[in-house]
C-alpha atoms as a PDB file:
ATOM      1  CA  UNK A   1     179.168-239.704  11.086  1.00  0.00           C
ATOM      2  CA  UNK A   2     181.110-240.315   8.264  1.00  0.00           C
ATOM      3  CA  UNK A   3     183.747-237.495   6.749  1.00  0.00           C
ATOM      4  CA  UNK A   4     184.236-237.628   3.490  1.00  0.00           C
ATOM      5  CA  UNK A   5     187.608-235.936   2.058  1.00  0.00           C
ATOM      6  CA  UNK A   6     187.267-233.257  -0.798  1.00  0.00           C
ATOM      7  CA  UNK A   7     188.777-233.775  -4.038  1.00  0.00           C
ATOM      8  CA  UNK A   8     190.363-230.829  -5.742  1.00  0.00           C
ATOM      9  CA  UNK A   9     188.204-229.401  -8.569  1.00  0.00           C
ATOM     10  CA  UNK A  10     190.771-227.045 -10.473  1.00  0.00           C
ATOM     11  CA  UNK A  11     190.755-226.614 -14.122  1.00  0.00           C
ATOM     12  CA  UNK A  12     194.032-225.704 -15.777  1.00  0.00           C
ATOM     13  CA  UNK A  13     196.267-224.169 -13.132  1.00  0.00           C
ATOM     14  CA  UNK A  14     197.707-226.235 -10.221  1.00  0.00           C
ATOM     15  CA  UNK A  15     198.548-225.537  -6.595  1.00  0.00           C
ATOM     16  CA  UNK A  16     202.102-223.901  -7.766  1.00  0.00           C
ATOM     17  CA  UNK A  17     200.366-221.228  -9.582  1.00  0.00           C
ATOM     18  CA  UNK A  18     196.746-220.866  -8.742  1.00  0.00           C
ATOM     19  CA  UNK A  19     196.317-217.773  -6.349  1.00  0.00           C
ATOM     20  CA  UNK A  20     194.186-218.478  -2.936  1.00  0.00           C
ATOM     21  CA  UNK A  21     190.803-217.063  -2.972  1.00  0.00           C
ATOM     22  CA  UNK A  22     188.763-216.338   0.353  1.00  0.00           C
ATOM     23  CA  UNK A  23     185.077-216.450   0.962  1.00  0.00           C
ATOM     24  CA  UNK A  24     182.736-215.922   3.615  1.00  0.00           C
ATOM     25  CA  UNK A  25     179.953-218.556   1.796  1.00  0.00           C
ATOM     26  CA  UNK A  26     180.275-221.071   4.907  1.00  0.00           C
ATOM     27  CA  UNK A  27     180.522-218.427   7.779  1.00  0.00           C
ATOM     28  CA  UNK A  28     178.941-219.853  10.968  1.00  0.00           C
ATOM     29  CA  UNK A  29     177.814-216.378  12.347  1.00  0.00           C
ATOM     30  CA  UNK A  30     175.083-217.466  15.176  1.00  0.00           C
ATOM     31  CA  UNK A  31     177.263-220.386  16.215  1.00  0.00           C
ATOM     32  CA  UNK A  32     176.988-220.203  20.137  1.00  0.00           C
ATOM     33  CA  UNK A  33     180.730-220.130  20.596  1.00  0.00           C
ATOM     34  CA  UNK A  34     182.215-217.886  17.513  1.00  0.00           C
ATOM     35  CA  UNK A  35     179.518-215.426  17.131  1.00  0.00           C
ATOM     36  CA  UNK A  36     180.164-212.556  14.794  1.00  0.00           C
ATOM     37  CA  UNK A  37     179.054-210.004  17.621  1.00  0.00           C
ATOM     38  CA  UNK A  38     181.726-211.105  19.436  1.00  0.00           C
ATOM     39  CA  UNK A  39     184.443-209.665  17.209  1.00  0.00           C
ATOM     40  CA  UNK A  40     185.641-206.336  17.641  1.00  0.00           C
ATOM     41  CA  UNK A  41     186.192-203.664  14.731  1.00  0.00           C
ATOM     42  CA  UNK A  42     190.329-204.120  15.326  1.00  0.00           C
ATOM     43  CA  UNK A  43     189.820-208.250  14.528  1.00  0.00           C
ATOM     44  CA  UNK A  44     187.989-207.795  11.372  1.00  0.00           C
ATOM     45  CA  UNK A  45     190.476-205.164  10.802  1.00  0.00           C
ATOM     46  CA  UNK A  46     193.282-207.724  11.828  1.00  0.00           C
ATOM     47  CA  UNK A  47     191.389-210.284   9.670  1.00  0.00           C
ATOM     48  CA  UNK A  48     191.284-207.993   6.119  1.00  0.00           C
ATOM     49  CA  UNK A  49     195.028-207.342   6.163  1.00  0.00           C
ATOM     50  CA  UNK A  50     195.771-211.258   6.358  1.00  0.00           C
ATOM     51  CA  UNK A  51     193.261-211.752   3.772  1.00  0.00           C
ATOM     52  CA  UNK A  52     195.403-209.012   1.709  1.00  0.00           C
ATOM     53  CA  UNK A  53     198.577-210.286   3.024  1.00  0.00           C
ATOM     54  CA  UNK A  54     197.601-213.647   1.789  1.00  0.00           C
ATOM     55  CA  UNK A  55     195.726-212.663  -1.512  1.00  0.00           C
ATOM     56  CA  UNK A  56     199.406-212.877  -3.155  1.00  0.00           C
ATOM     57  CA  UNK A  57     199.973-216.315  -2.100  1.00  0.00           C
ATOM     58  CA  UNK A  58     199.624-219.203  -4.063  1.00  0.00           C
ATOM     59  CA  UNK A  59     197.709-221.958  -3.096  1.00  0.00           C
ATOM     60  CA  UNK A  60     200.738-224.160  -2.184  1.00  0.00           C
ATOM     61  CA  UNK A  61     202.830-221.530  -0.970  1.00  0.00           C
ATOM     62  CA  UNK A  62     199.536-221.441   1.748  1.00  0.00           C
ATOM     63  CA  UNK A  63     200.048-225.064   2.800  1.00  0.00           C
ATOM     64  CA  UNK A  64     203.650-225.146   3.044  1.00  0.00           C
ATOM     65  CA  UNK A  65     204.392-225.938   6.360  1.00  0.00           C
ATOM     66  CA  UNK A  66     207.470-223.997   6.659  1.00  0.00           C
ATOM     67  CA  UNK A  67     204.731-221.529   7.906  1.00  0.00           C
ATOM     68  CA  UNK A  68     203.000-222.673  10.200  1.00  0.00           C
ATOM     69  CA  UNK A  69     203.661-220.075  12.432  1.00  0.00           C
ATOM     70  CA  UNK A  70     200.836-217.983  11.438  1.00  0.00           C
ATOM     71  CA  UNK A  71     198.509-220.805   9.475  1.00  0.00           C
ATOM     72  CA  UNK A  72     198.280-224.445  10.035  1.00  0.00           C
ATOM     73  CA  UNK A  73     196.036-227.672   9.787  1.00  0.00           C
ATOM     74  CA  UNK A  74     195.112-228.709  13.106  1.00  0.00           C
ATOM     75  CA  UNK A  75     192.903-231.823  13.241  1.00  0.00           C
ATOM     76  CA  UNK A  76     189.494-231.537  15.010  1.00  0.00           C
ATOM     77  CA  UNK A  77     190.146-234.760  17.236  1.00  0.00           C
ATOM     78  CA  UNK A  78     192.657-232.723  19.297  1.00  0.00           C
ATOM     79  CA  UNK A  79     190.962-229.471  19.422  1.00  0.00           C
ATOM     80  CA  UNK A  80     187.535-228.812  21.867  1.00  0.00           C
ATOM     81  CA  UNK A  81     185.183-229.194  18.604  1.00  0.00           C
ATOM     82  CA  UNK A  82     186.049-232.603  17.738  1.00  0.00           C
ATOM     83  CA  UNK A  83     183.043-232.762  15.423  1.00  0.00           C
ATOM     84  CA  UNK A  84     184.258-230.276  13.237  1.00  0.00           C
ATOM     85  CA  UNK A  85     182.559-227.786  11.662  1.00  0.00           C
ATOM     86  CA  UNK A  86     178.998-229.763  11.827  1.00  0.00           C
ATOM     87  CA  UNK A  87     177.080-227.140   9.991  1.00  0.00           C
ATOM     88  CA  UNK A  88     178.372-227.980   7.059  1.00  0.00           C
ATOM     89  CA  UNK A  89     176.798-230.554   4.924  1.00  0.00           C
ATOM     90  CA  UNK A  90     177.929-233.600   5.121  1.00  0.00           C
ATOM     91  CA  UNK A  91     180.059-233.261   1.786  1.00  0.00           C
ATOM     92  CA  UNK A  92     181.876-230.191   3.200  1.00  0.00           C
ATOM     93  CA  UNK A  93     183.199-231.789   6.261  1.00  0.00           C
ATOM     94  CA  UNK A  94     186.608-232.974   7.293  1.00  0.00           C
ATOM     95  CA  UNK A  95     188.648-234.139   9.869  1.00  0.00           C
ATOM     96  CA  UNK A  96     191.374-231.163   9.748  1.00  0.00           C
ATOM     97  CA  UNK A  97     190.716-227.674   9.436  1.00  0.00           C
ATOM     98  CA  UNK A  98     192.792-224.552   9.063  1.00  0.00           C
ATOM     99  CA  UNK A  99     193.453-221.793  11.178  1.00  0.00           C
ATOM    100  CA  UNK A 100     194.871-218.263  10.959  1.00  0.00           C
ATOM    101  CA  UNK A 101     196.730-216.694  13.648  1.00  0.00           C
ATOM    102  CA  UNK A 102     195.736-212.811  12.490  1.00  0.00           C
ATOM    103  CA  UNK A 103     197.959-211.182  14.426  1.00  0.00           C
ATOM    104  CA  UNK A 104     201.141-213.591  14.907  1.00  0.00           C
ATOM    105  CA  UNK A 105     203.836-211.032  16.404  1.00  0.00           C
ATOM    106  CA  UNK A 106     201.700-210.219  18.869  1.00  0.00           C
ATOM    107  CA  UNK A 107     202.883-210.013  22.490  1.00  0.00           C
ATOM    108  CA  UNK A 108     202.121-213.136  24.135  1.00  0.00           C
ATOM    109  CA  UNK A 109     199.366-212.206  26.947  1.00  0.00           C
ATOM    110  CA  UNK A 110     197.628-209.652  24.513  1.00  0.00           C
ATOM    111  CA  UNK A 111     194.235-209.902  23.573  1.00  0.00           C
ATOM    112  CA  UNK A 112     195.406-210.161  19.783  1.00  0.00           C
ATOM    113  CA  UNK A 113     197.150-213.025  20.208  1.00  0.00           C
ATOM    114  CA  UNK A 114     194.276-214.869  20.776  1.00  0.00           C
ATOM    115  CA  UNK A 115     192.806-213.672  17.215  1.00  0.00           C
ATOM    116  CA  UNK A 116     192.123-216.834  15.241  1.00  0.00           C
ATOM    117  CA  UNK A 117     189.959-217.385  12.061  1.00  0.00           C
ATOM    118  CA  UNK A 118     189.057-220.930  11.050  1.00  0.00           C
ATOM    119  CA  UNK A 119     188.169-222.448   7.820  1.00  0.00           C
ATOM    120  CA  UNK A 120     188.602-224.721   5.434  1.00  0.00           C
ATOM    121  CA  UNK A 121     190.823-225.222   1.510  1.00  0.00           C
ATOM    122  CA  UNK A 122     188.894-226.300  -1.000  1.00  0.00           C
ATOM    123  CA  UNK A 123     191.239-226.263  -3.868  1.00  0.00           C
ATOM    124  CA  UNK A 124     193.044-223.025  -3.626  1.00  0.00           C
ATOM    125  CA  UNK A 125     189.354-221.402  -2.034  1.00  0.00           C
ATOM    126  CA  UNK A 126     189.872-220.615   2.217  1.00  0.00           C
ATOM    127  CA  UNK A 127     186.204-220.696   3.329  1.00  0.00           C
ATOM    128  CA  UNK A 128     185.986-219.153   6.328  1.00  0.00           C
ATOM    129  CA  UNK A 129     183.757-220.939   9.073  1.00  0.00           C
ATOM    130  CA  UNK A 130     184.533-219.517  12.668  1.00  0.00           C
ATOM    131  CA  UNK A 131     186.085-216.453  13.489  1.00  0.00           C
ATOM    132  CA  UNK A 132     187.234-216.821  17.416  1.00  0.00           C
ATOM    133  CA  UNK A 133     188.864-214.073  18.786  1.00  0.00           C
ATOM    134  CA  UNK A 134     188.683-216.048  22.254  1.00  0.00           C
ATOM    135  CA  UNK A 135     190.879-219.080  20.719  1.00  0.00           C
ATOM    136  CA  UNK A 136     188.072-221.326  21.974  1.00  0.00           C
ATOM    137  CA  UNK A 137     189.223-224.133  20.085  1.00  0.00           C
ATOM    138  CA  UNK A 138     192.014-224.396  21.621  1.00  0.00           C
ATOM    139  CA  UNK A 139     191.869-223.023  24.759  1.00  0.00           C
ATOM    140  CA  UNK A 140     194.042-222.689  27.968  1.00  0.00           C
ATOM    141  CA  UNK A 141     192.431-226.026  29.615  1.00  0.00           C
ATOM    142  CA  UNK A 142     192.483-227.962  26.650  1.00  0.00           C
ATOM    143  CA  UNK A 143     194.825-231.205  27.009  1.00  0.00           C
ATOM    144  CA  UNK A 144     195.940-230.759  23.703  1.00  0.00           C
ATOM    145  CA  UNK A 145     196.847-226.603  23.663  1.00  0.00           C
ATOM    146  CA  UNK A 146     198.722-227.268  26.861  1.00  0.00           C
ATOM    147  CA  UNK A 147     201.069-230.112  25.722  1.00  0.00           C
ATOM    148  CA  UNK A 148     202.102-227.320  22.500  1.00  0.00           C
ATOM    149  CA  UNK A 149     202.781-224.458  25.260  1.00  0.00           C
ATOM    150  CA  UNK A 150     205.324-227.009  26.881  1.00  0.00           C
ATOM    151  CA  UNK A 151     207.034-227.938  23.253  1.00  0.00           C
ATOM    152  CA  UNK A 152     207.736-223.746  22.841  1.00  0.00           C
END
């Protein structure tokens, strides 16, 4: 299946000064492994104030990878989806993806620290796809989860 990747579509502003936008258009809620019943009132709750944490950000202040610790682009060849987000139409989908951490100082063995919402950045949009507050896509047993728990 062939990816294609998106090309930005802003008008006047650029990444420096446009301010990221979030929207729920692409959210995969009956997906068998990040359904929406599955989240609890404290993730969504989790999920708002990074959505109003972020709101301020601009859209390359968001990709700058000094901080990663809470967001980063993870591509979907090292993660247990590597298909991506396959609902999508064909147009939509990538090879990388985002995710968000939601609650990133949480203590390590807490449910919270699982929280994880993924998406993707079209321009300075974040469309959310998944919401996972399992961290399915990168689970325990994954090869690729385990070799970043040894780098720590």
């Amino acid at each position: 299946m062939g990816k294609r990747k998106i090309k930005r579509n802003s008008p006047s502003l650029g990444p420096e000064t446009e301010r990221i936008q979030f929207s729920f258009k692409h959210l995969e809620v009956d997906h068998p492994d990040f359904r929406i019943e599955n989240c609890s009132a404290d993730f969504f709750r989790a999920l708002l104030c990074k959505v109003k944490q972020y709101e301020s950000y601009t859209e390359q202040q968001f990709i700058d990878i000094n901080h990663q610790d809470d967001r980063v682009q993870f591509y979907f060849g090292d993660s247990a989806y590597p298909d991506g987000f396959t609902s999508l139409d064909i147009e939509l989908q990538a090879e990388h993806g985002w995710e968000i951490k939601l609650v990133p100082d949480a203590r390590r063995h807490s449910p919270e620290a699982a929280w994880r919402a993924y998406g993707m950045l079209l321009g300075n949009v974040f469309y959310f796809v998944w919401l996972d507050p399992d961290h399915r896509i990168f689970s325990d047993r994954h090869p690729a989860h385990a070799n970043n728990k040894k780098r720590q």
